[in-house]
N, C-alpha and C. Protein backbone atom coordinates (compact mmCIF):
# COMPACT_ATOMS: atom_id res chain seq x y z
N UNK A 1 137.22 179.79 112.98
CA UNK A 1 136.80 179.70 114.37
C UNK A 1 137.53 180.77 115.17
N UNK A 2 136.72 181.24 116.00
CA UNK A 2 137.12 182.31 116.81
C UNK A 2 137.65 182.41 118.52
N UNK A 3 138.17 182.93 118.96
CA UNK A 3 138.23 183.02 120.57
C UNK A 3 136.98 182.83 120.63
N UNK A 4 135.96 182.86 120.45
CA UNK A 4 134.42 183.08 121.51
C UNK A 4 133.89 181.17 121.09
N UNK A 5 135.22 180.68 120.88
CA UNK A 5 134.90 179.28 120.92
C UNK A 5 134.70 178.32 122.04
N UNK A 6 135.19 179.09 122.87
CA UNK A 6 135.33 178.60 124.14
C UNK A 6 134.27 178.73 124.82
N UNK A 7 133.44 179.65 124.87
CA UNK A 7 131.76 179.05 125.30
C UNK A 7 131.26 178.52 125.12
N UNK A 8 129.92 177.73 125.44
CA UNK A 8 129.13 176.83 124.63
C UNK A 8 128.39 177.30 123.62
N UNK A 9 128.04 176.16 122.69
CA UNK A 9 127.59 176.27 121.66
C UNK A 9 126.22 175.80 122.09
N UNK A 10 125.34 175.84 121.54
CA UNK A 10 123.84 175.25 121.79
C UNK A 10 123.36 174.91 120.03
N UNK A 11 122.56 174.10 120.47
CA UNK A 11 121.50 173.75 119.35
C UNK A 11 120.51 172.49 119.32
N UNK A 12 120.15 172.31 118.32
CA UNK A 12 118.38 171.46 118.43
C UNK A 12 117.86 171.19 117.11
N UNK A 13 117.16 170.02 117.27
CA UNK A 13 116.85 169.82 115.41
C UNK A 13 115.78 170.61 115.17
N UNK A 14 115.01 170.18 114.26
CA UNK A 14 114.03 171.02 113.38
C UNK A 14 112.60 170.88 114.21
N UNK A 15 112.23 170.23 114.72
CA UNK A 15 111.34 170.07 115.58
C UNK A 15 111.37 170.49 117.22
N UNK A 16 112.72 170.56 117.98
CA UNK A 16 113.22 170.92 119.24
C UNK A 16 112.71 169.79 120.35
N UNK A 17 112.77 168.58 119.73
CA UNK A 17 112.72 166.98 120.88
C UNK A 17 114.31 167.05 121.45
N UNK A 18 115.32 167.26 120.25
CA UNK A 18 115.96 167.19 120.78
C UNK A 18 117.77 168.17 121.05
N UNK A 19 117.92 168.32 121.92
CA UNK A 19 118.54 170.12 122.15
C UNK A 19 120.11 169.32 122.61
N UNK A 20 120.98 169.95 121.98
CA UNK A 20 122.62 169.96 122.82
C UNK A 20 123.42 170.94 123.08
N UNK A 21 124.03 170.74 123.59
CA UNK A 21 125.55 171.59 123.98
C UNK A 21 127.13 171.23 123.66
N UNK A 22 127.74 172.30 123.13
CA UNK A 22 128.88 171.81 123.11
C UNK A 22 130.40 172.46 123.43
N UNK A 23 130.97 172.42 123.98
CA UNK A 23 132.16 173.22 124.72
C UNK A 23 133.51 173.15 124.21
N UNK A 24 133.80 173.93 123.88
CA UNK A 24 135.57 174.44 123.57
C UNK A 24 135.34 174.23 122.07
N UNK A 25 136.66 174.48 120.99
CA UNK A 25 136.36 174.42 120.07
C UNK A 25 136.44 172.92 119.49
N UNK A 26 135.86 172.81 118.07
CA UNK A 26 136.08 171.94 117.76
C UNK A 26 137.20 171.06 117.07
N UNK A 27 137.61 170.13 117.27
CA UNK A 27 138.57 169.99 116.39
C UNK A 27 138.74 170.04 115.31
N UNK A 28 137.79 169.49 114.67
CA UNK A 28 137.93 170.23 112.96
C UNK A 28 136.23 170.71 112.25
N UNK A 29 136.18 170.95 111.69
CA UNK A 29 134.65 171.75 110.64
C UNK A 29 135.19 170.92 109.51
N UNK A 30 133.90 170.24 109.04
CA UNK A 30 134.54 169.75 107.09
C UNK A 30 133.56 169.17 107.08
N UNK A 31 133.53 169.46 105.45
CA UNK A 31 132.41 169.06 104.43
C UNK A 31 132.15 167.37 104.21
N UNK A 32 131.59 166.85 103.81
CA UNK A 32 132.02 165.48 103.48
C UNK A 32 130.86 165.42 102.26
N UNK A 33 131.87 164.79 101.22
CA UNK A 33 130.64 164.77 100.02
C UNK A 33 130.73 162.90 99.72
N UNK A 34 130.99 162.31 100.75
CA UNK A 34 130.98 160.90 100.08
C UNK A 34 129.38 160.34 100.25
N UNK A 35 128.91 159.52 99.37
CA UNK A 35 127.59 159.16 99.13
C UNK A 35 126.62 158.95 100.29
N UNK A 36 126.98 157.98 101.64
CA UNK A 36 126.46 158.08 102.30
C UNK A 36 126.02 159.54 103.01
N UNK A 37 127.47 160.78 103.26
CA UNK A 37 126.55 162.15 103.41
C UNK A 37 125.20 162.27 102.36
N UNK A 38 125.52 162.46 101.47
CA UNK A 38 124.77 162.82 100.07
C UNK A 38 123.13 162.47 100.32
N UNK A 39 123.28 160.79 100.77
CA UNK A 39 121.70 160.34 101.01
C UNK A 39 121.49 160.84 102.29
N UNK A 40 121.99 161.12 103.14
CA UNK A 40 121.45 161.50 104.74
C UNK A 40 121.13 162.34 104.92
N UNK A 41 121.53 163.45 103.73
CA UNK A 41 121.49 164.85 103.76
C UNK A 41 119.84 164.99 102.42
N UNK A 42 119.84 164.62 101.44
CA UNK A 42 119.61 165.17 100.67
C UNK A 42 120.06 165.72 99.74
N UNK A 43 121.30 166.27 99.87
CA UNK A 43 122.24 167.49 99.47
C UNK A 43 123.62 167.27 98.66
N UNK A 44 124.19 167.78 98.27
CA UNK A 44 126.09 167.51 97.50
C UNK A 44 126.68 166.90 98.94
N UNK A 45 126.39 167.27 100.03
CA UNK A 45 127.86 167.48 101.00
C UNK A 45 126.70 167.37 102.44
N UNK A 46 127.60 166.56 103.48
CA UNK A 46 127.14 167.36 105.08
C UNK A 46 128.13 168.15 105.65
N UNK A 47 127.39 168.64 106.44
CA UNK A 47 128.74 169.75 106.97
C UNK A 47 128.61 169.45 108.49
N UNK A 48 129.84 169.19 108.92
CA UNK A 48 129.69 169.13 110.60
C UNK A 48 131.15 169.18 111.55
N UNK A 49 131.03 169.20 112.68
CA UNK A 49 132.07 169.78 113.44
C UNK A 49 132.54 168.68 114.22
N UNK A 50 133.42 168.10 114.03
CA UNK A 50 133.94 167.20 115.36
C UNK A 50 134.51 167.66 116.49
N UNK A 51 133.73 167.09 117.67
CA UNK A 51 133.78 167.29 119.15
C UNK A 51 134.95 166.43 119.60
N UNK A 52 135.40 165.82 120.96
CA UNK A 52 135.34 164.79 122.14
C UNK A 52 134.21 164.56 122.55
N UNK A 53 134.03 163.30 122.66
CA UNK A 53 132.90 162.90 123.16
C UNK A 53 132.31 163.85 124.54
N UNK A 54 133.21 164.32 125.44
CA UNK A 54 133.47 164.54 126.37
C UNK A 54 132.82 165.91 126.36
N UNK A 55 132.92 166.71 125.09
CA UNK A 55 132.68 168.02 124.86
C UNK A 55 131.09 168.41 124.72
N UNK A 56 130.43 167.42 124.29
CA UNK A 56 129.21 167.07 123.34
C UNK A 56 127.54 166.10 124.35
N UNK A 57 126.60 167.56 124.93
CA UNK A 57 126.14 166.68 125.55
C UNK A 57 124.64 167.22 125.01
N UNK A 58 123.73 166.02 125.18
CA UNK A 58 122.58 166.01 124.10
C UNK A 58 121.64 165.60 125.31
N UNK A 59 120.29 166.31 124.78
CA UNK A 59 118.86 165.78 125.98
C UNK A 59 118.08 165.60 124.41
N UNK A 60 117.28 164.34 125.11
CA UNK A 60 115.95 164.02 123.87
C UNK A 60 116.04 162.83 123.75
N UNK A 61 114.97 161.97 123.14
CA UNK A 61 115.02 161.08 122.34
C UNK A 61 115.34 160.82 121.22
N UNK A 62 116.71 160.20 120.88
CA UNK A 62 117.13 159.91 119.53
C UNK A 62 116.88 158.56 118.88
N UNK A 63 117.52 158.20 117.64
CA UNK A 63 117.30 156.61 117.01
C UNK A 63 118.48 156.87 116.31
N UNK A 64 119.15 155.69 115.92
CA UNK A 64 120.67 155.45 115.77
C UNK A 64 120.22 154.58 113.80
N UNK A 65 121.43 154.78 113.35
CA UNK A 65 121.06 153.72 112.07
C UNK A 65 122.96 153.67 111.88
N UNK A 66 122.90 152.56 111.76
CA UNK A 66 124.64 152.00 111.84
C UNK A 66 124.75 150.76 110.32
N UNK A 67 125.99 151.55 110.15
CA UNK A 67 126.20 151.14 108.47
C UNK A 67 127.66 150.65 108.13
N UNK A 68 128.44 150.15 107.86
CA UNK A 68 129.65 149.91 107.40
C UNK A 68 130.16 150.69 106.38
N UNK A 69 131.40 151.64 107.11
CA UNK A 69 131.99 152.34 105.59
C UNK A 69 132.91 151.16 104.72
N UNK A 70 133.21 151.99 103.53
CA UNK A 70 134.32 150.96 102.60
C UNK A 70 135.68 150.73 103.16
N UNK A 71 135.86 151.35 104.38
CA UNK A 71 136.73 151.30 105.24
C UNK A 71 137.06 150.13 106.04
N UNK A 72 135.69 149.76 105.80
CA UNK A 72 135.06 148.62 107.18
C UNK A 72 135.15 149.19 108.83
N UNK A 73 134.87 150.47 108.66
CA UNK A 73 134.69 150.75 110.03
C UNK A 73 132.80 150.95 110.36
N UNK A 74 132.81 151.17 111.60
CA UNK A 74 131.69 150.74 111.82
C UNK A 74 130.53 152.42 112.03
N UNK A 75 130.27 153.06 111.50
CA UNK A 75 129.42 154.32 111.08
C UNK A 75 127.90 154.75 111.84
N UNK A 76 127.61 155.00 113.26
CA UNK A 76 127.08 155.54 113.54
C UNK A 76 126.19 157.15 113.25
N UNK A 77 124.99 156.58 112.55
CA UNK A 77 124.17 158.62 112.24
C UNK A 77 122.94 157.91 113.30
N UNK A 78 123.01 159.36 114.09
CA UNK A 78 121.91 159.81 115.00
C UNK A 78 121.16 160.61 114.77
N UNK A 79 120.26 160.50 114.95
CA UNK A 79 118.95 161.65 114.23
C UNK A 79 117.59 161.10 115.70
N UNK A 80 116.80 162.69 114.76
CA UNK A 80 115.77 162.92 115.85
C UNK A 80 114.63 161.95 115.19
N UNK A 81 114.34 160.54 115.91
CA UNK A 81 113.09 160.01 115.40
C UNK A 81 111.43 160.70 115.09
N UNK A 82 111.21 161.74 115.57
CA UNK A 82 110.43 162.78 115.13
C UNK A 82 110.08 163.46 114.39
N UNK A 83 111.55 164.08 113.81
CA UNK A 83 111.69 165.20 112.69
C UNK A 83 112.33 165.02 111.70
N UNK A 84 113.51 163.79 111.87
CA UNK A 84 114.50 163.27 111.12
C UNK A 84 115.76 163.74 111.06
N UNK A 85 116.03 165.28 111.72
CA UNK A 85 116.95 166.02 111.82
C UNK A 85 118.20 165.06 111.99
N UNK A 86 119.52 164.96 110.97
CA UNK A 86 120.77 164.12 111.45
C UNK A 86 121.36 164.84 112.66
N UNK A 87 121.58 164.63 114.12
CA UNK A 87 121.96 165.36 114.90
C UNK A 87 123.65 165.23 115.39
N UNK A 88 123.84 163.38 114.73
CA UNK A 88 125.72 163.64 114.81
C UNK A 88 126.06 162.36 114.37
N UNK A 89 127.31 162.31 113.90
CA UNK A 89 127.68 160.82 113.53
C UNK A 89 128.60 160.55 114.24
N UNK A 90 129.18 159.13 114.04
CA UNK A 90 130.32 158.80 114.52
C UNK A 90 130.93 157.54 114.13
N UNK A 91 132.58 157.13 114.22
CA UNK A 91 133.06 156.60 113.47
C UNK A 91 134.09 155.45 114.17
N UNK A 92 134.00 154.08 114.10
CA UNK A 92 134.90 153.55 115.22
C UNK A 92 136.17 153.62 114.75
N UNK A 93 136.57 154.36 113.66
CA UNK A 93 137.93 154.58 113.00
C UNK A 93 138.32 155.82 114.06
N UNK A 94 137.10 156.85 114.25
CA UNK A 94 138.04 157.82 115.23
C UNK A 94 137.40 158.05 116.46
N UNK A 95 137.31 156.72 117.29
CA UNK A 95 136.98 156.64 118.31
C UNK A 95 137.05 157.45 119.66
N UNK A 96 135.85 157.93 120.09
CA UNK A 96 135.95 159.03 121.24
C UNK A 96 135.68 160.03 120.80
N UNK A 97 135.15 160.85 119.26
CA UNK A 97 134.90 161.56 119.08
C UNK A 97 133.53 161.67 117.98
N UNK A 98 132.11 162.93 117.91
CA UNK A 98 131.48 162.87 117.76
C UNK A 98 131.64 164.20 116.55
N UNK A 99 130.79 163.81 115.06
CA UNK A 99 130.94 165.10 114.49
C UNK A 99 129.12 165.27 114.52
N UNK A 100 129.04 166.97 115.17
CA UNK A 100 127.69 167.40 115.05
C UNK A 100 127.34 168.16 113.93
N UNK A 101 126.16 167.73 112.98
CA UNK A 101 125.52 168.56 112.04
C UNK A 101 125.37 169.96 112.22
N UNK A 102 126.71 170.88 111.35
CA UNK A 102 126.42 172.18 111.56
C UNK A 102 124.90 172.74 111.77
N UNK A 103 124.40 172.87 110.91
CA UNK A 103 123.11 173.24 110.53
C UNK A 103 122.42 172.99 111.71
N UNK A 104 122.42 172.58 112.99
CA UNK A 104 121.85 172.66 113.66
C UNK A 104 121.85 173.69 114.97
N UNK A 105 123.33 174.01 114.68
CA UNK A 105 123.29 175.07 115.63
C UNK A 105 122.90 176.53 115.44
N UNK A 106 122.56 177.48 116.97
CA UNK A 106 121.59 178.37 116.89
C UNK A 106 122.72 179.36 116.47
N UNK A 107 124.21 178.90 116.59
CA UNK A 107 124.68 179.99 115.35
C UNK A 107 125.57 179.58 114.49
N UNK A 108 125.73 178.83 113.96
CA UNK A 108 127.13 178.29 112.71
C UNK A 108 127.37 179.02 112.27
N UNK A 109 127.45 180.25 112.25
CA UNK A 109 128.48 181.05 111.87
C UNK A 109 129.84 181.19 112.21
N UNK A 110 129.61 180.54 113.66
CA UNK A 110 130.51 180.39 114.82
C UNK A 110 132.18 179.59 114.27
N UNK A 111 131.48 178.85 112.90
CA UNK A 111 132.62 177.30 112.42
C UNK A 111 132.73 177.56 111.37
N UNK A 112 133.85 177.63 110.74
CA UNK A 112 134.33 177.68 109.18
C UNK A 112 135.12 176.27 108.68
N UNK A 113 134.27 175.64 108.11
CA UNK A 113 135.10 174.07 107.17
C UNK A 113 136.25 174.46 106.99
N UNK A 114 137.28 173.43 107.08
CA UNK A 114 138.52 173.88 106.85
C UNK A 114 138.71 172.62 105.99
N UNK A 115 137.69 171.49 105.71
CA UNK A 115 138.63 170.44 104.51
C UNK A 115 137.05 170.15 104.14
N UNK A 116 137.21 169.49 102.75
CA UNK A 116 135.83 168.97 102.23
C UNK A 116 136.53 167.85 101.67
N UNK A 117 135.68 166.53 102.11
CA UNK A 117 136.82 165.25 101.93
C UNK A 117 135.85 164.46 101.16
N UNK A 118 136.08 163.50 100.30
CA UNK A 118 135.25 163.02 99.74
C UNK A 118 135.16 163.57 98.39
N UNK A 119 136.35 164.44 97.96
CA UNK A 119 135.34 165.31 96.90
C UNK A 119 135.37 165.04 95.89
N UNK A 120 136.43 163.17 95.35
CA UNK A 120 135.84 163.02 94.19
C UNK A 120 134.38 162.53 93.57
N UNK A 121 133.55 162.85 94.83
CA UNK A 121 131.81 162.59 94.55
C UNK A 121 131.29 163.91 94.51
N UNK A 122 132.30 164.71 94.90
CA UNK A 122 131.76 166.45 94.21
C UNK A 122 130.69 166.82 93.06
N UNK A 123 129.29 166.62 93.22
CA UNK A 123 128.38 167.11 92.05
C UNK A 123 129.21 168.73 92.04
N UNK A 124 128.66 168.89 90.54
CA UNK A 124 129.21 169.84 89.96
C UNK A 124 128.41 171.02 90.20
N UNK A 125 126.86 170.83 90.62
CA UNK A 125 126.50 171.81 90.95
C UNK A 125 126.31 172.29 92.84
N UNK A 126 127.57 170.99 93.47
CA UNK A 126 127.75 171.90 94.52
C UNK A 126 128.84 172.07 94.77
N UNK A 127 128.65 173.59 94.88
CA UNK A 127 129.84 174.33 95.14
C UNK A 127 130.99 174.57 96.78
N UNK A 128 131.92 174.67 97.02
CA UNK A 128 132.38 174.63 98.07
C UNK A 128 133.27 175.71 98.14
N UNK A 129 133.67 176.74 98.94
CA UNK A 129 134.77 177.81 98.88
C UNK A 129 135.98 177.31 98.77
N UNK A 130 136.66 178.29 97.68
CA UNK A 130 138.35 178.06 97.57
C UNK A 130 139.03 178.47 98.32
N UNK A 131 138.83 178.42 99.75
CA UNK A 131 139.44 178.43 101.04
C UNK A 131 139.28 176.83 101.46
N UNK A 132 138.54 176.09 101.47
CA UNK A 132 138.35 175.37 101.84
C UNK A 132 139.15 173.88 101.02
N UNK A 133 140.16 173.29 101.73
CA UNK A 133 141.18 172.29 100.87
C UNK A 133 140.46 170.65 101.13
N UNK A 134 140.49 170.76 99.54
CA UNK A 134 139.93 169.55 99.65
C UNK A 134 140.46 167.92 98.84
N UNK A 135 139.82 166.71 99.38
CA UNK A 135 140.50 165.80 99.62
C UNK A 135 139.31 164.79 98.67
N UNK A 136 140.70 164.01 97.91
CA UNK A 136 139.91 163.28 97.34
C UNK A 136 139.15 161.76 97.85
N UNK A 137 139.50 161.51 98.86
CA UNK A 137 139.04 160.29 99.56
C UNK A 137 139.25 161.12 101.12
N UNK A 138 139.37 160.28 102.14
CA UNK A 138 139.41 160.24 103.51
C UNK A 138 140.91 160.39 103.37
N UNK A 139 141.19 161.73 104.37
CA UNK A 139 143.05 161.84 104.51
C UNK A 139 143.36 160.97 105.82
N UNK A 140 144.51 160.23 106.33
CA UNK A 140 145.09 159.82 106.50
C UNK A 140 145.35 160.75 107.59
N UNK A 141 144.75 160.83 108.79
CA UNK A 141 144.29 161.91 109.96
C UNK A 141 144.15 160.86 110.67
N UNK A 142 144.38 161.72 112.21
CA UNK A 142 144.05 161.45 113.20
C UNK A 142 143.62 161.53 114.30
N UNK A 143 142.63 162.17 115.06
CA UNK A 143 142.22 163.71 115.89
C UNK A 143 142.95 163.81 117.17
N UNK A 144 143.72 162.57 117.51
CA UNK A 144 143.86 162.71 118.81
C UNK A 144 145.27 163.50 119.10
């Protein structure tokens, strides 16, 4: 992540119902390869950026689907009822803050993962950079 973090970020799902913004940098970029990413995605891993709630503001119609991690915390994914696009999750373990689906913004280039957590569900054929330190369950973090 760069100085030019401090502007806003913009972006929108795959269809454009629904468009956000997001300001200053984020607190962290990371991969997550635990199963629930896996099915939401399609994919090995999601990739997304955690905000402040405060930072993170969204226009559109969304639909919510809320799940219990093995944590027993309580797991908010938001997506565009339209297109299906995942547009952010959230977690009552780290309350007050929102992580948005890279992939949606009009530039992610902007964010570099700095942890991929989850990764003893690492399929073997996805790959992750050896810059990127990774964790075999959920680390023992705290954002605030």
């Amino acid at each position: 992540m760069g100085n030019d973090q401090l502007e806003p970020s913009h972006g929108r799902c795959l269809c454009g119902s629904v468009t956000f913004k997001t300001t200053g940098q984020p607190v962290m970029a990371a991969h997550c390869h635990c199963e629930d990413c896996q099915r939401i995605t399609g994919a090995g891993h999601s990739t997304g950026a955690m905000f402040a709630e405060e930072q993170f503001e969204m226009k559109g119609k969304v639909a919510s689907y809320v799940l219990e991690s093995a944590a027993g915390n309580e797991v908010t994914r938001v997506f565009c009822p339209n297109c299906g696009s995942p547009i952010f999750g959230k977690n009552t373990g780290m309350a007050g803050f929102v992580t948005v689906s890279l992939g949606l913004f009009e530039d992610s280039s902007r964010f570099s993962p700095a942890v991929a957590i989850f990764s003893r569900n690492r399929k073997p054929w996805d790959t992750v950079h050896e810059s990127v330190t990774s964790f075999e369950t959920q680390p023992e973090w705290n954002p605030k």
